[in-house]
Protein backbone atom coordinates (compact mmCIF):
# COMPACT_ATOMS: atom_id res chain seq x y z
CA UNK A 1 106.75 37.13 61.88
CA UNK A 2 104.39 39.90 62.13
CA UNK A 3 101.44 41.13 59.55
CA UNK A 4 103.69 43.38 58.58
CA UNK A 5 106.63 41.82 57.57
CA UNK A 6 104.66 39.52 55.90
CA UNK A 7 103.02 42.42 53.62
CA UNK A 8 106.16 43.85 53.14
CA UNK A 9 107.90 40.10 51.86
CA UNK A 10 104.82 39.67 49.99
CA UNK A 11 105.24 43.10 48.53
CA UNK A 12 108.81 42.64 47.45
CA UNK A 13 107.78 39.44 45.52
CA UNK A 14 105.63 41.27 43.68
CA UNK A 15 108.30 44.32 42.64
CA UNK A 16 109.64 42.24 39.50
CA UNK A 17 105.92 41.02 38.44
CA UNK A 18 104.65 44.75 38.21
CA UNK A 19 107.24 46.61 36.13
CA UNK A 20 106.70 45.59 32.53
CA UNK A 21 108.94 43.23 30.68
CA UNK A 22 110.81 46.17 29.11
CA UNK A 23 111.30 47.72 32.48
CA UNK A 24 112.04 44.62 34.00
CA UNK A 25 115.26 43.97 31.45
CA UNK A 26 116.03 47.08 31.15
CA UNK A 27 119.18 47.03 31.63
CA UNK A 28 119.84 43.85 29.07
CA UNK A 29 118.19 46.42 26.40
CA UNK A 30 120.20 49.29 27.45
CA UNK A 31 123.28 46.87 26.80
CA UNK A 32 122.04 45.19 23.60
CA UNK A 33 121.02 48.83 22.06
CA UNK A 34 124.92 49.59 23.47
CA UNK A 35 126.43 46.56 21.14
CA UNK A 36 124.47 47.28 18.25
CA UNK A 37 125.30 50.54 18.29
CA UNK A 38 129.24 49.85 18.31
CA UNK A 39 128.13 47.00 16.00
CA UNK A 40 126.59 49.72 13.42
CA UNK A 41 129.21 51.79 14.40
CA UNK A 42 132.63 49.94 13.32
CA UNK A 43 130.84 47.81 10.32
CA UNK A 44 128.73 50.50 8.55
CA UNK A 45 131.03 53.20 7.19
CA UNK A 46 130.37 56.67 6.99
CA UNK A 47 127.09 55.56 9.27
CA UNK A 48 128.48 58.99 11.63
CA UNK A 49 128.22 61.29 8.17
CA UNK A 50 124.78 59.93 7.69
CA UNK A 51 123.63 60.65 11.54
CA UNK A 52 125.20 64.01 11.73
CA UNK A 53 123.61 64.98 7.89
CA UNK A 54 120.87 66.87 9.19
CA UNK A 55 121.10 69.18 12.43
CA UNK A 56 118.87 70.76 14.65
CA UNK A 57 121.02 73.71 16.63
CA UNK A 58 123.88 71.52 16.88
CA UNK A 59 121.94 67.92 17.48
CA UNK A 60 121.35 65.47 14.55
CA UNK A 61 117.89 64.98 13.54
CA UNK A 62 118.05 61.65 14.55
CA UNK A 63 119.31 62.09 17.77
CA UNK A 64 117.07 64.96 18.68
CA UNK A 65 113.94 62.55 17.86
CA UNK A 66 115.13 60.21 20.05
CA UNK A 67 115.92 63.25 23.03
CA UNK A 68 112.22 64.75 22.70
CA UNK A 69 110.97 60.79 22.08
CA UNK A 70 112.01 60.32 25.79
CA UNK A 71 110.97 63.58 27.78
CA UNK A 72 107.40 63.63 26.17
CA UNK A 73 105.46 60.66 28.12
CA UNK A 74 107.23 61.66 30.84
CA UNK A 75 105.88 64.74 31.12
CA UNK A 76 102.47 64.09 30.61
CA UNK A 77 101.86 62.08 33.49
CA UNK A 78 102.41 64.95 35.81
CA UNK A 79 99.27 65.76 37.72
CA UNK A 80 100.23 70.02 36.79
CA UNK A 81 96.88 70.91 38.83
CA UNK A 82 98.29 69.48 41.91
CA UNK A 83 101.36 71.20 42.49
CA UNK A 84 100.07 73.45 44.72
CA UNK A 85 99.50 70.73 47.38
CA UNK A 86 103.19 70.52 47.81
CA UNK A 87 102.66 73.76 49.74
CA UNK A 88 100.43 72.28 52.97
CA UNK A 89 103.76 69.79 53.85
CA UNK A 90 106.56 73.10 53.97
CA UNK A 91 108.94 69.61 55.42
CA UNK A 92 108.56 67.68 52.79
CA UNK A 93 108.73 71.06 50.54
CA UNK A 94 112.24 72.01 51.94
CA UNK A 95 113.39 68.77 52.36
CA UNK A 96 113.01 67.87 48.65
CA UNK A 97 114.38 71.40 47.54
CA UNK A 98 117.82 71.08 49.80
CA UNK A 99 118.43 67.21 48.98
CA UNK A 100 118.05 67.73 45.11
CA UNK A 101 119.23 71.33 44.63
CA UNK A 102 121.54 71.66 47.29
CA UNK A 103 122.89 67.89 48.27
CA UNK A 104 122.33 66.31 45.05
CA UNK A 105 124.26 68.66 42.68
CA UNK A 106 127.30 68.94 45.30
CA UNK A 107 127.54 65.33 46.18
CA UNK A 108 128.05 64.69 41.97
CA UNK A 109 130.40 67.24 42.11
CA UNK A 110 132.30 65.74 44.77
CA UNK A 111 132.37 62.27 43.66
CA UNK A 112 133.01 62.97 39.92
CA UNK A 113 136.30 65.40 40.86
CA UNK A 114 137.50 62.92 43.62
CA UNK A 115 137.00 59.61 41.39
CA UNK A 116 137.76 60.91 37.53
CA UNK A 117 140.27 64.11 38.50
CA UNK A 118 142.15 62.51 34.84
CA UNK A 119 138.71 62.60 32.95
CA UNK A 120 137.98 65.84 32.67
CA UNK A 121 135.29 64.76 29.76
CA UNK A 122 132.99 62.20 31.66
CA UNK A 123 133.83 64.38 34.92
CA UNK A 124 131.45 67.02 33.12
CA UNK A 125 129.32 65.11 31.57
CA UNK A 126 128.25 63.70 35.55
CA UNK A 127 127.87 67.08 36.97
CA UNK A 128 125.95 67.50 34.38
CA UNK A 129 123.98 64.68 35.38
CA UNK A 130 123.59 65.73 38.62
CA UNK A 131 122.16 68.86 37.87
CA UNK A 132 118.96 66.84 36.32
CA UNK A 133 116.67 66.17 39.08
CA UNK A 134 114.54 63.03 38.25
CA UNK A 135 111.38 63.83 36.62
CA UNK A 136 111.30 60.19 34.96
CA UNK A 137 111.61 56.97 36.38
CA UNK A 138 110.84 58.41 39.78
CA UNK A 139 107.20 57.43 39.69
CA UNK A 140 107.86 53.86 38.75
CA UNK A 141 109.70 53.35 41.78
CA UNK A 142 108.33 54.96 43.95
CA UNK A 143 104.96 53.32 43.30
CA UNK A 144 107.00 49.68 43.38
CA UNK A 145 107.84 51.06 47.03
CA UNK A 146 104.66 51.79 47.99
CA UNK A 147 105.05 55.69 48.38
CA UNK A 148 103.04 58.83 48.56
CA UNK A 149 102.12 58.62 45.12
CA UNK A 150 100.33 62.49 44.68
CA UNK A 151 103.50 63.55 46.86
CA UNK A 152 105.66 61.98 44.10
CA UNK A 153 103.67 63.53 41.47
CA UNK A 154 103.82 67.02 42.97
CA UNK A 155 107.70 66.91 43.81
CA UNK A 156 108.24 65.65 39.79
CA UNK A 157 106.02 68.79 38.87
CA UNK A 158 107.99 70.98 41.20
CA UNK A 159 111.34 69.56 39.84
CA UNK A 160 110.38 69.86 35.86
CA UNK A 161 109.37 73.72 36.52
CA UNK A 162 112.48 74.48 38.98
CA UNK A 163 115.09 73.26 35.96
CA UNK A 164 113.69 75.00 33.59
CA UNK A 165 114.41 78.06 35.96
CA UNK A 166 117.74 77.28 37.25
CA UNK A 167 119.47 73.91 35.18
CA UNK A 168 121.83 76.75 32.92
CA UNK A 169 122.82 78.75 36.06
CA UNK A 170 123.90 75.75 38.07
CA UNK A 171 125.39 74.02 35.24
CA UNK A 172 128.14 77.68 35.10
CA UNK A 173 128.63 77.51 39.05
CA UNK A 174 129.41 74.05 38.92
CA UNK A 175 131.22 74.12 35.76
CA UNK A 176 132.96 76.94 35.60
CA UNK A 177 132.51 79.37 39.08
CA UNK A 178 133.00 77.00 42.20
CA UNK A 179 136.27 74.83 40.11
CA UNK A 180 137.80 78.71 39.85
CA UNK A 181 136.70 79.08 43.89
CA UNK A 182 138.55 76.19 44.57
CA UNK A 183 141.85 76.14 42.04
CA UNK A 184 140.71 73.34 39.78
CA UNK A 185 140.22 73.13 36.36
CA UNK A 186 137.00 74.93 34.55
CA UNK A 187 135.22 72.99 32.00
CA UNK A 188 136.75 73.54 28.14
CA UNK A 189 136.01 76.43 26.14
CA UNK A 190 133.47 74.92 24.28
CA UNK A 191 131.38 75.23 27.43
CA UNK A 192 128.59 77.59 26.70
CA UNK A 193 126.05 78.58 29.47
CA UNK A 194 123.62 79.96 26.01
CA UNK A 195 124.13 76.59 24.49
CA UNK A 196 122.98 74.61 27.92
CA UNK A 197 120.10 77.07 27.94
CA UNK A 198 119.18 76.45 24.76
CA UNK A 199 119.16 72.62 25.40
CA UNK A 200 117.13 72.77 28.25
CA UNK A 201 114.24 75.19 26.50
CA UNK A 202 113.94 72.81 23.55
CA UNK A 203 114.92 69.35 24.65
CA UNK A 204 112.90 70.21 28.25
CA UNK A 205 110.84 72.97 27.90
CA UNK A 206 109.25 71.78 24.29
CA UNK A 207 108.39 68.18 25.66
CA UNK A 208 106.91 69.88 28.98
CA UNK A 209 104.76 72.24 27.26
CA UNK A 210 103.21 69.43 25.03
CA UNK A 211 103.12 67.07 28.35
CA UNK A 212 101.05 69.65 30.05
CA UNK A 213 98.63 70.15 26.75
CA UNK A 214 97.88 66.72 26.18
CA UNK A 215 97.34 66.26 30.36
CA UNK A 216 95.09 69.42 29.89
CA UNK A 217 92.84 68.75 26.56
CA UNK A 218 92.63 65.11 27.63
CA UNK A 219 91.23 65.32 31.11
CA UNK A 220 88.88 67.83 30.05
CA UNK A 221 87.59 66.26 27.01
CA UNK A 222 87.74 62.16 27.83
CA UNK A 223 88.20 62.36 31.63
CA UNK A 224 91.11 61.73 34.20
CA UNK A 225 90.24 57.92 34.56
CA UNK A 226 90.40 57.55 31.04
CA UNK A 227 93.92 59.72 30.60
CA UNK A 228 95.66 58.30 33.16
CA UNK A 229 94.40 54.25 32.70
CA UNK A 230 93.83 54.13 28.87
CA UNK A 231 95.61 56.72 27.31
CA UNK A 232 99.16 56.86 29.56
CA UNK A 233 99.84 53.23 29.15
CA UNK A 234 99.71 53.97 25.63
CA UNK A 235 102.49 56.19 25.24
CA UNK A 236 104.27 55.05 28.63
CA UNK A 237 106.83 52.65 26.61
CA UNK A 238 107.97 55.21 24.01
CA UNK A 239 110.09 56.94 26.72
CA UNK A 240 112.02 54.16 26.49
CA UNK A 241 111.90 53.25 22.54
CA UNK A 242 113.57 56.66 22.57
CA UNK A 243 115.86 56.49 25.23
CA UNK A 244 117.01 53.20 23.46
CA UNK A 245 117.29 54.15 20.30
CA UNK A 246 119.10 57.46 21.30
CA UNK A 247 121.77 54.70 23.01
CA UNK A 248 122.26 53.05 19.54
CA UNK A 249 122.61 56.18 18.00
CA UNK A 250 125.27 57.49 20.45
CA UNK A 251 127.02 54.78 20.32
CA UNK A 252 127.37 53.90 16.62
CA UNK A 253 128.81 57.68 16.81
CA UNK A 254 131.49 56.78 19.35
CA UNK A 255 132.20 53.19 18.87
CA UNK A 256 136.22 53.75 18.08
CA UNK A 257 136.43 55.70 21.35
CA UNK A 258 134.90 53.17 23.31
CA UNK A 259 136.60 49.85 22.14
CA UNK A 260 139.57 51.34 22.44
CA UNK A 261 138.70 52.50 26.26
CA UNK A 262 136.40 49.76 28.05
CA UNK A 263 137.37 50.65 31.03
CA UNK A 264 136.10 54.34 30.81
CA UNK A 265 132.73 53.11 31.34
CA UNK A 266 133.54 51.10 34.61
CA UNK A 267 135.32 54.02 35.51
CA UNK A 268 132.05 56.03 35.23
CA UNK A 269 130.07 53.67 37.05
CA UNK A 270 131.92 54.29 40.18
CA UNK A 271 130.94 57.35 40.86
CA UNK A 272 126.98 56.86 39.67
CA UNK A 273 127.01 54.16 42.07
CA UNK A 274 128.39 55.78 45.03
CA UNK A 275 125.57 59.17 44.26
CA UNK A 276 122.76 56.81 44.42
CA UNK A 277 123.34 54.52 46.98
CA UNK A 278 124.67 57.93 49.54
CA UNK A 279 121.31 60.55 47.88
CA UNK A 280 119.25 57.59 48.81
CA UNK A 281 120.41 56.81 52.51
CA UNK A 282 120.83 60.36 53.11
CA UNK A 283 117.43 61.27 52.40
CA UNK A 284 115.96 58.47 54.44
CA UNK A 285 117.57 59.64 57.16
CA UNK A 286 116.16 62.99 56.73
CA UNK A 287 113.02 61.82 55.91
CA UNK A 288 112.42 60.02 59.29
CA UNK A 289 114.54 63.05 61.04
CA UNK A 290 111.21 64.96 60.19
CA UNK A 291 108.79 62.10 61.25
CA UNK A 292 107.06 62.40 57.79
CA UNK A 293 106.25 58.76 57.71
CA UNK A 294 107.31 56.07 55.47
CA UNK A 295 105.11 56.65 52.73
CA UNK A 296 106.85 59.93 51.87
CA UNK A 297 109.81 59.28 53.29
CA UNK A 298 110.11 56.34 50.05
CA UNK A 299 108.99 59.39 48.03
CA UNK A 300 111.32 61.81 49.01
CA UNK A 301 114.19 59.34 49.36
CA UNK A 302 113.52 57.82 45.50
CA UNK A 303 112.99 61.55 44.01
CA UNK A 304 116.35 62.69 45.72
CA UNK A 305 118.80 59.77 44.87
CA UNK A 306 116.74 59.28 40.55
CA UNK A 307 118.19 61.26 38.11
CA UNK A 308 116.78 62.88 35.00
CA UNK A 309 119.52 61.07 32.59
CA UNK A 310 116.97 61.87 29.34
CA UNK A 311 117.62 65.53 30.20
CA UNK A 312 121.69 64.90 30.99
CA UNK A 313 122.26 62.95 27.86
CA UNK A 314 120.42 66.08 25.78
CA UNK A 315 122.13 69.17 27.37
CA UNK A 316 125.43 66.80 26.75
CA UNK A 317 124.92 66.55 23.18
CA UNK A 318 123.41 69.87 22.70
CA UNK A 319 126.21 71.56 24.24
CA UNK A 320 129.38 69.31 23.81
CA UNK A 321 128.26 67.15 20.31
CA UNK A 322 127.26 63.09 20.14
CA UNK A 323 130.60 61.88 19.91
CA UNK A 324 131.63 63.51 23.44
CA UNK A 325 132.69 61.82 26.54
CA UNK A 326 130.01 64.14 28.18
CA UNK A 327 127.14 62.50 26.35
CA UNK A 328 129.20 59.00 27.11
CA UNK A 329 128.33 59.52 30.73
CA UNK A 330 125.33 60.43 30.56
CA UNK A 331 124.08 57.22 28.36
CA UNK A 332 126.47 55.20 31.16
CA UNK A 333 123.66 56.53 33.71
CA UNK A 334 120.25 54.61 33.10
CA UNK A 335 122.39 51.19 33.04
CA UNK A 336 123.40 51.62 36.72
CA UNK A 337 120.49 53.47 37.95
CA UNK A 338 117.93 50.91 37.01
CA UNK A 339 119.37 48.15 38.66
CA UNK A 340 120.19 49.53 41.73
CA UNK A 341 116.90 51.70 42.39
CA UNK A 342 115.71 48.25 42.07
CA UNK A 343 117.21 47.26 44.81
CA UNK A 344 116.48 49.91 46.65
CA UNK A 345 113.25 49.39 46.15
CA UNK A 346 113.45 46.08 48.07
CA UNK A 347 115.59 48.14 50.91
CA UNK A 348 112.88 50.64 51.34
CA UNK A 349 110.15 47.72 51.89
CA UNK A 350 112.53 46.39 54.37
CA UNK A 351 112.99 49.49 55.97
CA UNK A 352 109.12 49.95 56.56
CA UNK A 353 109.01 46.65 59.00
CA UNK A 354 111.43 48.86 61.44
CA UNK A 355 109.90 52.35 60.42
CA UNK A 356 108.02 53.72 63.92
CA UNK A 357 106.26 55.75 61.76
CA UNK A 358 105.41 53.47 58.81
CA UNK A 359 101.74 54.21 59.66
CA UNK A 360 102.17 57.85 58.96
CA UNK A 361 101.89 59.71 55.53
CA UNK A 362 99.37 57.90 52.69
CA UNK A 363 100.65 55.17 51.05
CA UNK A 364 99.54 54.10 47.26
């Protein structure tokens, strides 16, 4: 066995030890907070009047803590003053453009009219996830893989600008233009292009604006070794307090919907499974295609085939209400994408034993 392969087994032992225990169980959490939410949700009555007493737009309170709870940490461990070196790789530029705002979106479409044509509901609520470019989790596993890390940085800057930009004007060609185009069925009339723009400003564009103050005020007043290794792992774990307790919420909300349909969620699972495991592979491919070496090649394969689900879930509920099977599949998404970008992450340090190029790019 070569030096390699041995740094790359030793490597994969280590994936588990370095993501935290939350991270690590994640998806036993995201399944607990999942019962006692349909716990809460069939033995607390009138718990739904009580959630849904106090509105923001058309978001509970509680709910829209939890939303803005999840996008903030996030967003303030983008390195904003480096986006510009995105621009001195133009491959690795128009590579990650195409694959997430070409392939991605298209692929979800595909897969969500081909595998739930009867569930016109969740079928939404996936192209809606597919429209939210990973601007989360991203950097976790992409560091696990040993990526470009500044590349990965850059590309999650890129991708948190870009949806601000474009996320309502894809959402109507995907929802409502290219179905007419092709003689399907439009999304219901409830569908609002204002209300998905209004989702994205607040439940995106609020969170990224305080990300990129805090990032701002507290490299310049305590220093970027201090932000990033004392003050980051600080507010790292709320992301996922919030995205937790948003899944309890949701689900104490539709708990008589979901008992009564278990297999809905399976159902939904399909078709996330499927979009990661094809984004993923695909963008490998390209990624060696263009000889850009494995350590971006991890990068631009992990930002391609992530998802932004804290973003999905909030245009979902924004737009379509709590109770929706929209919002459904977008809480369905972090339970299937942590586990298998896991595993993926074990693929790509496979991969690098056979990459011919696995000394080029700048691994972390």
């Amino acid at each position: 066995m070569s030096g390699q392969q041995v740094q790359s087994r030793a490597d994969e032992g280590r994936v588990a030890a370095r993501l935290s225990l939350l991270d690590r169980f994640l998806p036993v959490w995201i399944v607990a907070s999942m019962a006692l939410g349909l716990a809460l949700g069939r033995l607390v009555p009138g718990i739904d009047e009580v959630l849904e007493a106090v509105e923001i737009g058309s978001v509970s309170l509680p709910i829209a803590i939890g939303l803005l709870l999840m996008m903030y940490p996030v967003l303030a461990k983008v390195r904003y003053s480096e986006t510009s070196r995105v621009t001195s790789d133009r491959r690795l530029l128009v590579a990650s453009l195409a694959l997430n705002w070409l392939l991605g979106p298209a692929l979800m479409f595909t897969l969500a009219w081909l595998l739930l044509p009867d569930l016109p509901e969740y079928r939404t609520g996936l192209i809606i996830v597919g429209l939210a470019r990973c601007i989360a989790m991203v950097l976790i596993w992409n560091d696990l893989a040993c990526g470009d890390r500044e590349a990965a940085a850059v590309l999650v800057a890129l991708n948190s600008v870009f949806q601000i930009v474009a996320f309502a004007a894809l959402g109507w060609f995907y929802l409502q233009t290219l179905p007419g185009w092709l003689g399907l069925a439009t999304t219901s009339a409830e569908f609002s292009i204002g209300a998905i723009t209004i989702s994205v400003l607040v439940f995106l564009g609020i969170p990224l604006a305080a990300g990129f103050l805090t990032r701002l005020v507290g490299e310049r007043t305590r220093g970027r070794e201090w932000y990033e290794q004392r003050f980051l792992p600080r507010i790292g774990p709320v992301a996922l307090y919030g995205l937790l307790f948003t899944i309890v919420v949701l689900f104490a909300l539709q708990g008589e919907a979901i008992t009564s349909q278990p297999w809905d969620v399976a159902r939904i699972a399909l078709p996330l499974l499927a979009y990661f495991l094809l984004m993923f592979a695909v963008s490998w491919v390209v990624g060696s295609r263009l000889r850009l070496g494995y350590a971006k090649t991890s990068t631009l394969a992990f930002t391609a085939a992530g998802n932004n689900f804290e973003l999905a879930i909030a245009v979902a509920i924004g737009t379509f209400g709590a109770a929706s099977g929209q919002a459904l599949a977008g809480v369905v998404g972090p339970l299937i994408e942590v586990p298998v970008l896991v595993a993926l992450v074990h693929v790509a340090l496979r991969l690098r034993d056979r990459s011919p190029t696995a000394a080029g790019g700048t691994p972390s």
